[in-house]
Each structure stands twice: as C-alpha cells, then as structure tokens.
PDB file of N, CA and C in Angstrom:
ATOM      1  N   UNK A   1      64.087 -37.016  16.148  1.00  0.00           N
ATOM      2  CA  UNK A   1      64.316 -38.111  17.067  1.00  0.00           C
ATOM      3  C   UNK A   1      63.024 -38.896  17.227  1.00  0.00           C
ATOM      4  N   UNK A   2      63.482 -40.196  17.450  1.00  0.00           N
ATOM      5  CA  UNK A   2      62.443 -40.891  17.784  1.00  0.00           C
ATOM      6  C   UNK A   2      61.908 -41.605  19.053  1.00  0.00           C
ATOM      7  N   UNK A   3      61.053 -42.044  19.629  1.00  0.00           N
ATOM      8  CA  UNK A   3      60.744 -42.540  20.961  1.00  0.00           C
ATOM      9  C   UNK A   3      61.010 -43.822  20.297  1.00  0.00           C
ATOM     10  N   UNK A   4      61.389 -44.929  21.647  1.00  0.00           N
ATOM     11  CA  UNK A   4      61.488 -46.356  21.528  1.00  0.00           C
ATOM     12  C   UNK A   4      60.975 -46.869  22.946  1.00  0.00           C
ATOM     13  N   UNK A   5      60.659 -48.193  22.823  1.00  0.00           N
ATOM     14  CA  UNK A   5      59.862 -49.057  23.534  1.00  0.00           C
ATOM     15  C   UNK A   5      61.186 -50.094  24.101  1.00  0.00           C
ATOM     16  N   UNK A   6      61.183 -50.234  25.062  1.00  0.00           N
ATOM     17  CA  UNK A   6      62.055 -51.412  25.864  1.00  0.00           C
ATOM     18  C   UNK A   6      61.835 -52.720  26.193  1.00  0.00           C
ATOM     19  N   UNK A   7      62.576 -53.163  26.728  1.00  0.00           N
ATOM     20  CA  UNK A   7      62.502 -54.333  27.196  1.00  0.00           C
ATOM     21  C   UNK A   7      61.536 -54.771  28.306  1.00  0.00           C
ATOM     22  N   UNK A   8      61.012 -53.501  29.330  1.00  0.00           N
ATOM     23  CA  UNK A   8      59.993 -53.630  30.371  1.00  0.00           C
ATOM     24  C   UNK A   8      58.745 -53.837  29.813  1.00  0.00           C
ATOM     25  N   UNK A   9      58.302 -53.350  28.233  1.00  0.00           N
ATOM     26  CA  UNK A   9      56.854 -53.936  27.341  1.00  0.00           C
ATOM     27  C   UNK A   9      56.410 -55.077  27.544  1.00  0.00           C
ATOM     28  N   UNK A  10      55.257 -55.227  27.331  1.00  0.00           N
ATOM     29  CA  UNK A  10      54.906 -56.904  27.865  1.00  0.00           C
ATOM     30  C   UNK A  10      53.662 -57.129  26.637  1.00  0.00           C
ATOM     31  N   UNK A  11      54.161 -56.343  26.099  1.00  0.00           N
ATOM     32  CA  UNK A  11      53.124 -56.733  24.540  1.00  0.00           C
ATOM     33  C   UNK A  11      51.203 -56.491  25.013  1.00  0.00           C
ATOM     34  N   UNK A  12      51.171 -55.379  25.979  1.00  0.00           N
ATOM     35  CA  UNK A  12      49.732 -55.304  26.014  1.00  0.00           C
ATOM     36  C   UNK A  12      48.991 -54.959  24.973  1.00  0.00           C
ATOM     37  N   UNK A  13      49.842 -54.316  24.007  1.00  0.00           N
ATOM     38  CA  UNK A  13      48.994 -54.039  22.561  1.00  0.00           C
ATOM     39  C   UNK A  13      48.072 -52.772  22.769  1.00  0.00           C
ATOM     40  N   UNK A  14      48.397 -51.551  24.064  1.00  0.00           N
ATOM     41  CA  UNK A  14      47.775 -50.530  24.312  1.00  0.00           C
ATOM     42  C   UNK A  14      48.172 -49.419  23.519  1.00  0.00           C
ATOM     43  N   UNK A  15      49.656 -49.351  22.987  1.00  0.00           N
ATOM     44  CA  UNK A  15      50.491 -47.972  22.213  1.00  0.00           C
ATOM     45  C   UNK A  15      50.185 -48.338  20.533  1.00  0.00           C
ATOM     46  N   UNK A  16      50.362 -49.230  19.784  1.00  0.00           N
ATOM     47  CA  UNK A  16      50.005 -49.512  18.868  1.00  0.00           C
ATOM     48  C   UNK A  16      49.502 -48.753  17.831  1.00  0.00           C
ATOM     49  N   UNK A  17      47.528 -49.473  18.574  1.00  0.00           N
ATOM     50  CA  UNK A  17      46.564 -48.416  18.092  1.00  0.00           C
ATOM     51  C   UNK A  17      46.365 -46.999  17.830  1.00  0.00           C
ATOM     52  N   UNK A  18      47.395 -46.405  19.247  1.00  0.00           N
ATOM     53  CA  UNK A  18      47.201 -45.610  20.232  1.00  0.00           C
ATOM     54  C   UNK A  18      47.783 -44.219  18.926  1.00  0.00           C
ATOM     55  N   UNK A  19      49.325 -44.914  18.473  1.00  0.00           N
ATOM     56  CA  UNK A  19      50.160 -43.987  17.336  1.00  0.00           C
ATOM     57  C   UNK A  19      49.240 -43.991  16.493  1.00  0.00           C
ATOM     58  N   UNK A  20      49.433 -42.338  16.100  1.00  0.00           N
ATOM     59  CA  UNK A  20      48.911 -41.638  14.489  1.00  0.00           C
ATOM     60  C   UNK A  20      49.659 -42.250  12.996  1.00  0.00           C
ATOM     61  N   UNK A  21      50.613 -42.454  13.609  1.00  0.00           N
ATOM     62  CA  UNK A  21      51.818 -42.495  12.384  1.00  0.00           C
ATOM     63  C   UNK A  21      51.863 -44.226  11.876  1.00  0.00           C
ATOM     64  N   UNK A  22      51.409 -44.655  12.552  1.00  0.00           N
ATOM     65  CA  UNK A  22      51.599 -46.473  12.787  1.00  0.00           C
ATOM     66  C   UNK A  22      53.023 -46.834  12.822  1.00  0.00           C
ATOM     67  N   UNK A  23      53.383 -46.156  13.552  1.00  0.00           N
ATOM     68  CA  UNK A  23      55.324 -46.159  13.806  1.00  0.00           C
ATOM     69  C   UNK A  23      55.726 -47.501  14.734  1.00  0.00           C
ATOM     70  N   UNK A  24      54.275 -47.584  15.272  1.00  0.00           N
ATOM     71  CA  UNK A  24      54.770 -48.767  16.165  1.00  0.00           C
ATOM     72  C   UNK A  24      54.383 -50.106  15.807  1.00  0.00           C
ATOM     73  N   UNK A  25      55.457 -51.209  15.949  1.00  0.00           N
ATOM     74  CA  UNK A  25      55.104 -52.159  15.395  1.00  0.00           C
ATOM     75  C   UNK A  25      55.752 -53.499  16.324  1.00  0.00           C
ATOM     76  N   UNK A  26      55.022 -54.769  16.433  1.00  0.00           N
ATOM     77  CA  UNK A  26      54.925 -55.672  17.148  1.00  0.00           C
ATOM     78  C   UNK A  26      56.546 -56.396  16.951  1.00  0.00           C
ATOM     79  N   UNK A  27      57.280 -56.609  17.375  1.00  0.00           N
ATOM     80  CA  UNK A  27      58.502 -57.554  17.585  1.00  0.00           C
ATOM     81  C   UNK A  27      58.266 -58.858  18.476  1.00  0.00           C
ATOM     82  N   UNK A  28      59.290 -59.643  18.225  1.00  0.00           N
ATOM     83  CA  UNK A  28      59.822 -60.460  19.012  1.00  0.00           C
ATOM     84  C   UNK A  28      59.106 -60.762  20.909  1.00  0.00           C
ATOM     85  N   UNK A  29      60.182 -59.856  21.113  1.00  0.00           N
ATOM     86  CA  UNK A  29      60.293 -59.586  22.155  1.00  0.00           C
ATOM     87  C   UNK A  29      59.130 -58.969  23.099  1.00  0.00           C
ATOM     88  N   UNK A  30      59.226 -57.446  22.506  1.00  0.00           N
ATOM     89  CA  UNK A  30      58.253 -56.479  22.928  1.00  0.00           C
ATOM     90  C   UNK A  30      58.102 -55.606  21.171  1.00  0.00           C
ATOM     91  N   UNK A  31      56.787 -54.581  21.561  1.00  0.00           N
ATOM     92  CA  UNK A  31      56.778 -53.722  20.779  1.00  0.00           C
ATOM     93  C   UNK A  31      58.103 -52.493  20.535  1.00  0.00           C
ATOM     94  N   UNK A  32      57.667 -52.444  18.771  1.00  0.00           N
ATOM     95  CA  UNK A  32      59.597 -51.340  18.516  1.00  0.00           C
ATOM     96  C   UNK A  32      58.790 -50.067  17.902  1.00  0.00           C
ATOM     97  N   UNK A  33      59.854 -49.301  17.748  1.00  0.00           N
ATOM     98  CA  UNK A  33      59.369 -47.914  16.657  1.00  0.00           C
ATOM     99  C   UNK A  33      60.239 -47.703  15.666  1.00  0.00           C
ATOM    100  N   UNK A  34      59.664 -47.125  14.928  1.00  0.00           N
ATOM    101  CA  UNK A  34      60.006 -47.650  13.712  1.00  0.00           C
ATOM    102  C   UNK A  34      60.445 -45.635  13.421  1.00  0.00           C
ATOM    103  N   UNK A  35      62.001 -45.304  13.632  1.00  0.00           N
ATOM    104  CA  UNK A  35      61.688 -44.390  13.452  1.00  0.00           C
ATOM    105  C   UNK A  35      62.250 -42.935  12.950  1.00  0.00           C
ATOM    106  N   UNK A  36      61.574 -43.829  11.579  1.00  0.00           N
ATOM    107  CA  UNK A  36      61.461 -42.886   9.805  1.00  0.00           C
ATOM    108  C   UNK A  36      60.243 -42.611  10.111  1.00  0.00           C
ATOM    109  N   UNK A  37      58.889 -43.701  10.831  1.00  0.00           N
ATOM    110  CA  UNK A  37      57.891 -43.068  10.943  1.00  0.00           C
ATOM    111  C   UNK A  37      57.421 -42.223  12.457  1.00  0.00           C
ATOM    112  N   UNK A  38      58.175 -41.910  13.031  1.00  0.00           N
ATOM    113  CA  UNK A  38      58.168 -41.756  14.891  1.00  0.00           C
ATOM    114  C   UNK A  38      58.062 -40.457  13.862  1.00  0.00           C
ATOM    115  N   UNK A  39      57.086 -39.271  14.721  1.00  0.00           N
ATOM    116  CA  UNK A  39      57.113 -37.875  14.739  1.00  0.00           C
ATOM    117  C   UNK A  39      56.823 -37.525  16.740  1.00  0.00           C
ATOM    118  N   UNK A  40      56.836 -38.615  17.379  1.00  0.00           N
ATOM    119  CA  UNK A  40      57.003 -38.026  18.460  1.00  0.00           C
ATOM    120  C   UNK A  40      55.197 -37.377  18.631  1.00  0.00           C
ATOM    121  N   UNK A  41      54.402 -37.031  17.978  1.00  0.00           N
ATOM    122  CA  UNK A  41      53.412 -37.157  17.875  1.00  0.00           C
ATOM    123  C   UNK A  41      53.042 -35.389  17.581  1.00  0.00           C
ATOM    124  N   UNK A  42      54.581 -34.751  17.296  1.00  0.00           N
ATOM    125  CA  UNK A  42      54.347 -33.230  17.268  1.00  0.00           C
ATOM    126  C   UNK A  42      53.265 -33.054  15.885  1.00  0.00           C
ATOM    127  N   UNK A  43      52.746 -31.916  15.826  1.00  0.00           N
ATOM    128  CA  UNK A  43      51.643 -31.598  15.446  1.00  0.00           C
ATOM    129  C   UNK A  43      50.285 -32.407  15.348  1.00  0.00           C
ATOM    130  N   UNK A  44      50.576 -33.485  15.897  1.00  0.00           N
ATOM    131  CA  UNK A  44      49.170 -33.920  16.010  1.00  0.00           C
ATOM    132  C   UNK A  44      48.552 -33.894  17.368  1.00  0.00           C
ATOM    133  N   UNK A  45      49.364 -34.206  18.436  1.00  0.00           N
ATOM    134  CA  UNK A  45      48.947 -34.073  19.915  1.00  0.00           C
ATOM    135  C   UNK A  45      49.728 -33.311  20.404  1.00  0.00           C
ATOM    136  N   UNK A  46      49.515 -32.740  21.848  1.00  0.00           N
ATOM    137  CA  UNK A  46      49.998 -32.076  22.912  1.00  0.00           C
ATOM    138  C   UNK A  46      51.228 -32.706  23.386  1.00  0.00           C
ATOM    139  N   UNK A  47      50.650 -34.319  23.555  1.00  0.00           N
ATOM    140  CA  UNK A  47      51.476 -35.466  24.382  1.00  0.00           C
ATOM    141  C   UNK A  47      51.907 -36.475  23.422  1.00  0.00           C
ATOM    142  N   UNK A  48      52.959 -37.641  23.612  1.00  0.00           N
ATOM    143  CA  UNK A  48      53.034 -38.665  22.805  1.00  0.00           C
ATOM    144  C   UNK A  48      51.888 -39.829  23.071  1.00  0.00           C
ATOM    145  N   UNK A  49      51.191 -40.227  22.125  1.00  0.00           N
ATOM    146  CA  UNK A  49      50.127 -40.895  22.555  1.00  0.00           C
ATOM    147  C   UNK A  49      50.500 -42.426  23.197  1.00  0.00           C
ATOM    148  N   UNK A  50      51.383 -42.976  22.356  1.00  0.00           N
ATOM    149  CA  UNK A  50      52.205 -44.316  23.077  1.00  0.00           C
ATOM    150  C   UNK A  50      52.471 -43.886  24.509  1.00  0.00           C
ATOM    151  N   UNK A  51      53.072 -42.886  24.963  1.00  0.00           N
ATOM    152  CA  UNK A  51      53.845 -42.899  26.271  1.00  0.00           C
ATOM    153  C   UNK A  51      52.224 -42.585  27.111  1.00  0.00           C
ATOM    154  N   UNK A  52      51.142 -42.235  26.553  1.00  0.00           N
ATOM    155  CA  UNK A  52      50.041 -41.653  27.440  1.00  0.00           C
ATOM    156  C   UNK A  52      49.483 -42.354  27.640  1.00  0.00           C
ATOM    157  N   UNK A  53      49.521 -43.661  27.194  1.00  0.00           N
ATOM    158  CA  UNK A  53      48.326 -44.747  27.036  1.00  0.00           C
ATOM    159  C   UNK A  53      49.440 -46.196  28.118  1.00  0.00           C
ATOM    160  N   UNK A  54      50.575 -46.038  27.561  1.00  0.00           N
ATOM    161  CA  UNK A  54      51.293 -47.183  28.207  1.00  0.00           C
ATOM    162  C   UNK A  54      51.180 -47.549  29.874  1.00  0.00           C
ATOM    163  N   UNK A  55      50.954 -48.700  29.836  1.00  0.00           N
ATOM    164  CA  UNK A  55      50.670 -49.221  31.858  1.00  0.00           C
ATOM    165  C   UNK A  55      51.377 -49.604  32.096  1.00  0.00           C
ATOM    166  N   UNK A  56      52.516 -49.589  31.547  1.00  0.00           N
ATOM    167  CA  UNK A  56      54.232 -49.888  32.168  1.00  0.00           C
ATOM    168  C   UNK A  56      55.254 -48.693  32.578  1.00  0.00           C
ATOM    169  N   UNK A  57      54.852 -48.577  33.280  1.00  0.00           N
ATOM    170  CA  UNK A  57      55.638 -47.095  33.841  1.00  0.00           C
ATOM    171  C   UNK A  57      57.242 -47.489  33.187  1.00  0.00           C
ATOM    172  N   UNK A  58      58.132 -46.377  32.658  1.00  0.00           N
ATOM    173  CA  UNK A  58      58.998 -46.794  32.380  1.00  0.00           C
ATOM    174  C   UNK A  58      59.971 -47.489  30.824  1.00  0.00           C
ATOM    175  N   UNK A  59      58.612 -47.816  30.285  1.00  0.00           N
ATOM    176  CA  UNK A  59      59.035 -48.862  28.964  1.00  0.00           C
ATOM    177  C   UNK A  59      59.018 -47.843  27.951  1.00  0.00           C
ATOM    178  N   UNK A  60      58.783 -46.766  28.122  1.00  0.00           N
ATOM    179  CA  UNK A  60      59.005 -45.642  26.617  1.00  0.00           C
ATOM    180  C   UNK A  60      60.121 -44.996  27.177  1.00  0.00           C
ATOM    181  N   UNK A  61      60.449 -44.583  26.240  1.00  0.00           N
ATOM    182  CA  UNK A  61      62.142 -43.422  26.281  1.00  0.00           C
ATOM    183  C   UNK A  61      61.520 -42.672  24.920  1.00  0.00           C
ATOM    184  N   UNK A  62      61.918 -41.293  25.473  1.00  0.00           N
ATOM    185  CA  UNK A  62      61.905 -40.383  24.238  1.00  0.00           C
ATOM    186  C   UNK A  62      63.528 -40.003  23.232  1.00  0.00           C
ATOM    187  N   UNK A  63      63.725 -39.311  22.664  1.00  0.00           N
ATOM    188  CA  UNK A  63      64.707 -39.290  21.735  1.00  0.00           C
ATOM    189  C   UNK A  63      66.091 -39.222  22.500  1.00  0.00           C
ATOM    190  N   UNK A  64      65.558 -39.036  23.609  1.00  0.00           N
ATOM    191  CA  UNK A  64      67.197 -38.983  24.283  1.00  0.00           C
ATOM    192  C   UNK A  64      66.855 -39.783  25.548  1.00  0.00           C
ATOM    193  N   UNK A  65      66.698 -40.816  25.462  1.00  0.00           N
ATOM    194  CA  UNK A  65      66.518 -41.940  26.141  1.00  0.00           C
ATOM    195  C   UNK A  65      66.159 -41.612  27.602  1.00  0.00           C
ATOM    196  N   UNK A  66      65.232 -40.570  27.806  1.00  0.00           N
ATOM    197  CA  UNK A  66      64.737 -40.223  28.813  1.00  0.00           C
ATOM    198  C   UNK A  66      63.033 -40.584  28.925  1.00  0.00           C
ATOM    199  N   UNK A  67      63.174 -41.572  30.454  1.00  0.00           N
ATOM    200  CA  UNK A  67      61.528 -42.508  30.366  1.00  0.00           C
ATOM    201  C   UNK A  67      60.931 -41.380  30.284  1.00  0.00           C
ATOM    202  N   UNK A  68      59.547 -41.721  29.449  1.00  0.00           N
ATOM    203  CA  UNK A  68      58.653 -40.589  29.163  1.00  0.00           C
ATOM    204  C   UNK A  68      56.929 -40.979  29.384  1.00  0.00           C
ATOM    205  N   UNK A  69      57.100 -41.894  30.350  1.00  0.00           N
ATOM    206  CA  UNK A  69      56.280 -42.546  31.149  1.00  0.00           C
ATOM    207  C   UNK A  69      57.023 -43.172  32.459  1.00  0.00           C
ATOM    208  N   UNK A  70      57.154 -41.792  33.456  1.00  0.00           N
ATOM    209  CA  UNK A  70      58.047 -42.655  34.522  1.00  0.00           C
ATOM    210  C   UNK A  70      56.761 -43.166  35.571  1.00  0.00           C
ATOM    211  N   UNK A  71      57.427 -43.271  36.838  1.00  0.00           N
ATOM    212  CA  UNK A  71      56.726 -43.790  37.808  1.00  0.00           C
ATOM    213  C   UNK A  71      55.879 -42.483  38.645  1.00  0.00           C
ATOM    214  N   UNK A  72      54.619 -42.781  38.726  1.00  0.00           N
ATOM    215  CA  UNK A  72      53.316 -42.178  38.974  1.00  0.00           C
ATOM    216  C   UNK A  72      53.054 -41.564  38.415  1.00  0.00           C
ATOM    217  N   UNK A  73      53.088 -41.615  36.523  1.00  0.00           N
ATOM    218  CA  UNK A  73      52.316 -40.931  35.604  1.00  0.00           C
ATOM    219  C   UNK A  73      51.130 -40.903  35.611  1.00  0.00           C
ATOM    220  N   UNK A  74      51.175 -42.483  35.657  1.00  0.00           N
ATOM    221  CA  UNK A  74      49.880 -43.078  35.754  1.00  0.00           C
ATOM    222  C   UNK A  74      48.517 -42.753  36.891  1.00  0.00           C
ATOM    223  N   UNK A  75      49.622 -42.971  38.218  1.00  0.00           N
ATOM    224  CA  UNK A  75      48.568 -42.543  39.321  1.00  0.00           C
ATOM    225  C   UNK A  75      48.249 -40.869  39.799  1.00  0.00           C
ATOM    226  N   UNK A  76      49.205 -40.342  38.665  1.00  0.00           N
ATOM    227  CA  UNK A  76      49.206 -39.074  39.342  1.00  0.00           C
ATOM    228  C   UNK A  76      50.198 -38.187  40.205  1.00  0.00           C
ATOM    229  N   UNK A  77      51.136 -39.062  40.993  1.00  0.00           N
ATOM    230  CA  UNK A  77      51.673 -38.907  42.326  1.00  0.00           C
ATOM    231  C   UNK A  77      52.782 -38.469  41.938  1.00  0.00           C
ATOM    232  N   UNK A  78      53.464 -37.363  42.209  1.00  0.00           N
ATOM    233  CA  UNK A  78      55.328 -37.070  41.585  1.00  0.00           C
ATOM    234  C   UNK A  78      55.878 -38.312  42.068  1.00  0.00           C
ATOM    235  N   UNK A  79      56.676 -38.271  41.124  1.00  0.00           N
ATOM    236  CA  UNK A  79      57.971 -39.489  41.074  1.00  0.00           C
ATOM    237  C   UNK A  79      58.651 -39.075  42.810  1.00  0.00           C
ATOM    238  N   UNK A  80      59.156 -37.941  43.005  1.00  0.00           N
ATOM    239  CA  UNK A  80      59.725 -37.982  44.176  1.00  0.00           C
ATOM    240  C   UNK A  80      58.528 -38.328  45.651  1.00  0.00           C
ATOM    241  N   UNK A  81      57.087 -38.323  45.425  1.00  0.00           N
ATOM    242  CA  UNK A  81      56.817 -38.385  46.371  1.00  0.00           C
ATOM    243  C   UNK A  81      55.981 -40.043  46.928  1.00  0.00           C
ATOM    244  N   UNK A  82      55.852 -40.760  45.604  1.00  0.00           N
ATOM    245  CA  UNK A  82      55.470 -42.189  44.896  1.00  0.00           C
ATOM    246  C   UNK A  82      55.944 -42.948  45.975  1.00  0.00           C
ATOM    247  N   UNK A  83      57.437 -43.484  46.832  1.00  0.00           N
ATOM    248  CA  UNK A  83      57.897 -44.097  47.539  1.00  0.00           C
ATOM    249  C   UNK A  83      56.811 -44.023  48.840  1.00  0.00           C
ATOM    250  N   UNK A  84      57.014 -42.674  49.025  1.00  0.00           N
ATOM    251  CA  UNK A  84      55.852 -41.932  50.622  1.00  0.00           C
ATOM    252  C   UNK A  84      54.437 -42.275  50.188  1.00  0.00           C
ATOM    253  N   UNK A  85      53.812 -42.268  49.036  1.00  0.00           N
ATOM    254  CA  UNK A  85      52.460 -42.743  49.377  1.00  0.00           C
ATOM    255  C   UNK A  85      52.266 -44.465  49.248  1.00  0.00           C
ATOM    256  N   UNK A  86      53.620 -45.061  48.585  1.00  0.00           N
ATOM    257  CA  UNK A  86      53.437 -46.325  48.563  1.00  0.00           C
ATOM    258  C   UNK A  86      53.268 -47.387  49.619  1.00  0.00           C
ATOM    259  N   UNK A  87      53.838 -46.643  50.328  1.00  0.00           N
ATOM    260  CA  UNK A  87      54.548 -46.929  52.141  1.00  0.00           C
ATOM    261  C   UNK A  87      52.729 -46.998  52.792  1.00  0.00           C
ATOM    262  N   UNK A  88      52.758 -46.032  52.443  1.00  0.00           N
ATOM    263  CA  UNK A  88      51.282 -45.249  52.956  1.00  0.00           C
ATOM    264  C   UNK A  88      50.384 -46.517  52.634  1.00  0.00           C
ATOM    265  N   UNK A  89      50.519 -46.654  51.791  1.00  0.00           N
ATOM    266  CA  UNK A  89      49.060 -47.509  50.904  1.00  0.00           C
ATOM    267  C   UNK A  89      49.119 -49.078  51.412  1.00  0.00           C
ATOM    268  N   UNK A  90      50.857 -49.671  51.029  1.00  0.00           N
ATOM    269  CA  UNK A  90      51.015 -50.959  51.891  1.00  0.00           C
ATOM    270  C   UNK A  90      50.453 -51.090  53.753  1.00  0.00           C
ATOM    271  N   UNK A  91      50.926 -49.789  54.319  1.00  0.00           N
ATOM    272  CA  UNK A  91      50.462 -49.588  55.837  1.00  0.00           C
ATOM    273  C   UNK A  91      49.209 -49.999  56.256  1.00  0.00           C
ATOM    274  N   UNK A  92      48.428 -49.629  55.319  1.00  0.00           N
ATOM    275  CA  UNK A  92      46.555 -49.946  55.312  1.00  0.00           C
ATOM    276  C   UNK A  92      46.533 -51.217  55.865  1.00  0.00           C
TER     277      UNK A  92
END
C-alpha cells in the first residue's frame, strides 16, 4: 500500500525532498504519490518521512486512508486533548 497526499497540501514542497524513494511528485493541484514507488518508508525509517515533515496536519493518508499526520502531531498534544489546550491558548 501506498500513502497519498490530499487536497488540504498547499504545495510547501516540505515531503518531496523529505521521500527516499522520490515517490512523491508535484501535480496540479497539490503534491501526489506515485505508488509503484511508495514503500511507506519501511526499511528505511521508523516513521514515514512525508507524513513527519508535513505542516498540514491532516493532508497524508496512509494505505488505508487513515490521516497519518493528524491534529497535534505537530505540537505534540493528543488529538483528544488539542480542542482543551486550544481554548486554553486563545483565553491568553
């Protein structure tokens, strides 16, 4: 299976580089994967490097169309608890 890139991409050009395989490649729209060359990044990393690097929470899906960069990957924060510190942070 392969990971794919959505419609939430905004072409930052951060996952790209980022793939071993050069699976990913620039479209239209947003960035696609290409994927005869997608290995998901098994044996070369721990993690998928596209989904580790991406600043769009959300815009990767792995082989079964599950986001694999959801919301507070990035900051850290569980997804269930993200709403409660957001609240928090706007309050300031």
């Amino acid at each position: 299976m392969a990971y794919s890139i959505v419609e939430k991409c905004v072409k930052c050009h951060a996952c790209a580089p980022a793939c071993p395989n050069e699976a990913i490649y620039e479209a239209t729209l947003h960035f696609m994967v290409d994927p005869k060359k997608c290995t998901e990044c098994e044996g070369d990393f721990a993690d998928p490097q596209c989904a580790s690097i991406c600043p769009i929470e959300g815009a990767i899906l792995d082989g079964y169309k599950v986001v694999a960069n959801p919301p507070g990957s990035l900051t850290g924060i569980p997804a269930e608890k993200f709403e409660e510190v957001m609240a928090e942070i706007q309050a300031r």
